[in-house]
Protein backbone atom coordinates (compact mmCIF):
# COMPACT_ATOMS: atom_id res chain seq x y z
CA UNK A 1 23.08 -68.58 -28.45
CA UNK A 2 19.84 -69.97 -27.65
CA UNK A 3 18.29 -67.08 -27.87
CA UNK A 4 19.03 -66.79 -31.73
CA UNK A 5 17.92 -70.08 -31.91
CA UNK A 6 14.75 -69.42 -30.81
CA UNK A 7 14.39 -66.36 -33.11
CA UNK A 8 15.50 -68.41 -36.13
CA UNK A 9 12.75 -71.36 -35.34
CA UNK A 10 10.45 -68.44 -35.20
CA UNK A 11 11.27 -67.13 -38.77
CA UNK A 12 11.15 -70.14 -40.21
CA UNK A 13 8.07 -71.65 -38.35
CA UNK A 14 6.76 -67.88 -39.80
CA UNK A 15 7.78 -68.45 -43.26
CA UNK A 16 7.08 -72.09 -43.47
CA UNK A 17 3.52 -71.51 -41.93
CA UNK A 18 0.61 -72.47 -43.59
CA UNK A 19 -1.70 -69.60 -44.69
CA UNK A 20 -5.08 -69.59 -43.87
CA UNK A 21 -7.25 -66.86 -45.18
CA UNK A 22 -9.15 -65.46 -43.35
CA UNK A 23 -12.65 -66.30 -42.27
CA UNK A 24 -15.43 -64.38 -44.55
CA UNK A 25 -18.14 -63.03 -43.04
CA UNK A 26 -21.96 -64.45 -43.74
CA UNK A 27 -23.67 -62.48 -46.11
CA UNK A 28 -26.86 -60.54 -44.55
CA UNK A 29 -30.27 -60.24 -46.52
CA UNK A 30 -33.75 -58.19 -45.71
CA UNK A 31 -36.64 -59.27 -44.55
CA UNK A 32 -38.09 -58.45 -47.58
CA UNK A 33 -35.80 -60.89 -49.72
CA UNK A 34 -36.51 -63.72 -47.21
CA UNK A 35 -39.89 -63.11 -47.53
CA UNK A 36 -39.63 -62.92 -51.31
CA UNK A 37 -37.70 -66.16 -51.44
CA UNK A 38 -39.48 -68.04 -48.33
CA UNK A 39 -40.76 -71.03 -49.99
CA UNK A 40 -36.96 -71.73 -52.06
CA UNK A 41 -35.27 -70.96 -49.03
CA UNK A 42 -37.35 -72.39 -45.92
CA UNK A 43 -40.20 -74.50 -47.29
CA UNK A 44 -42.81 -72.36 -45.89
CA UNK A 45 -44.93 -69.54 -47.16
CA UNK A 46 -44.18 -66.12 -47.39
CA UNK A 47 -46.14 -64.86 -44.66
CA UNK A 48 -44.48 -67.56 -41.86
CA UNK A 49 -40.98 -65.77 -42.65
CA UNK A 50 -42.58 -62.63 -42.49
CA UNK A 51 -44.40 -63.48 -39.21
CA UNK A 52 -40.91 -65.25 -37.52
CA UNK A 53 -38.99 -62.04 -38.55
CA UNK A 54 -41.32 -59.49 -37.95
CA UNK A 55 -42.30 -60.77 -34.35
CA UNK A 56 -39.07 -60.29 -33.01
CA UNK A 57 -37.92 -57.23 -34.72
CA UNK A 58 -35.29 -58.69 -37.34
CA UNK A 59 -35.04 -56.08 -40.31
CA UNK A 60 -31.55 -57.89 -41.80
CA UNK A 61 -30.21 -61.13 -41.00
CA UNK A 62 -27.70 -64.02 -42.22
CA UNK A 63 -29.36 -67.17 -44.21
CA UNK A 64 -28.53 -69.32 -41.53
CA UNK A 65 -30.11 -66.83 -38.49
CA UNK A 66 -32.97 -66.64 -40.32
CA UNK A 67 -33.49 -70.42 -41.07
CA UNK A 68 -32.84 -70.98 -37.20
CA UNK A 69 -35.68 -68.55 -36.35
CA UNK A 70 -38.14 -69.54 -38.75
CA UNK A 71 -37.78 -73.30 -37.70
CA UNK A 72 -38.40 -72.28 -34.17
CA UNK A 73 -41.20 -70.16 -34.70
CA UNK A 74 -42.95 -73.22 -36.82
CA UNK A 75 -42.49 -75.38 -33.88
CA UNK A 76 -43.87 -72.96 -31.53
CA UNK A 77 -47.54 -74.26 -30.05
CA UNK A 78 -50.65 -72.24 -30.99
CA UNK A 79 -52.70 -71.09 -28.32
């Protein structure tokens, strides 16, 4: 008896569940369209974005990667 108890509860905890859909993945970009949209995007000049990217060997990225490595790469010290 409990047993079907515990399988109803389940059914309905199943079929009164709220749906969340599913997480979506971040969209990935080129280097080439940060670098054509560095100043909208980051603030910065083209070749800063290019530079950040290009030193450590990031082809494709998300927006968000991309912002996180530029803005680290500004704040670096020169030499």
């Amino acid at each position: 008896m409990a047993a079907k108890n515990t399988e109803q509860t389940k059914a309905e905890l199943r079929e009164n569940a709220v749906r969340i859909p599913p997480k979506q993945k971040e969209s990935m970009y080129t280097l080439e369209e940060f670098v054509a949209n560095a100043d909208e995007l980051f603030g910065v000049r083209p070749e800063c974005v290019f530079a950040a990217l290009k030193q450590i060997g990031i082809q494709e990225c998300t927006k968000a990667k991309a912002a996180e490595i530029v803005k680290a790469f500004r704040g670096r010290e020169v030499k």
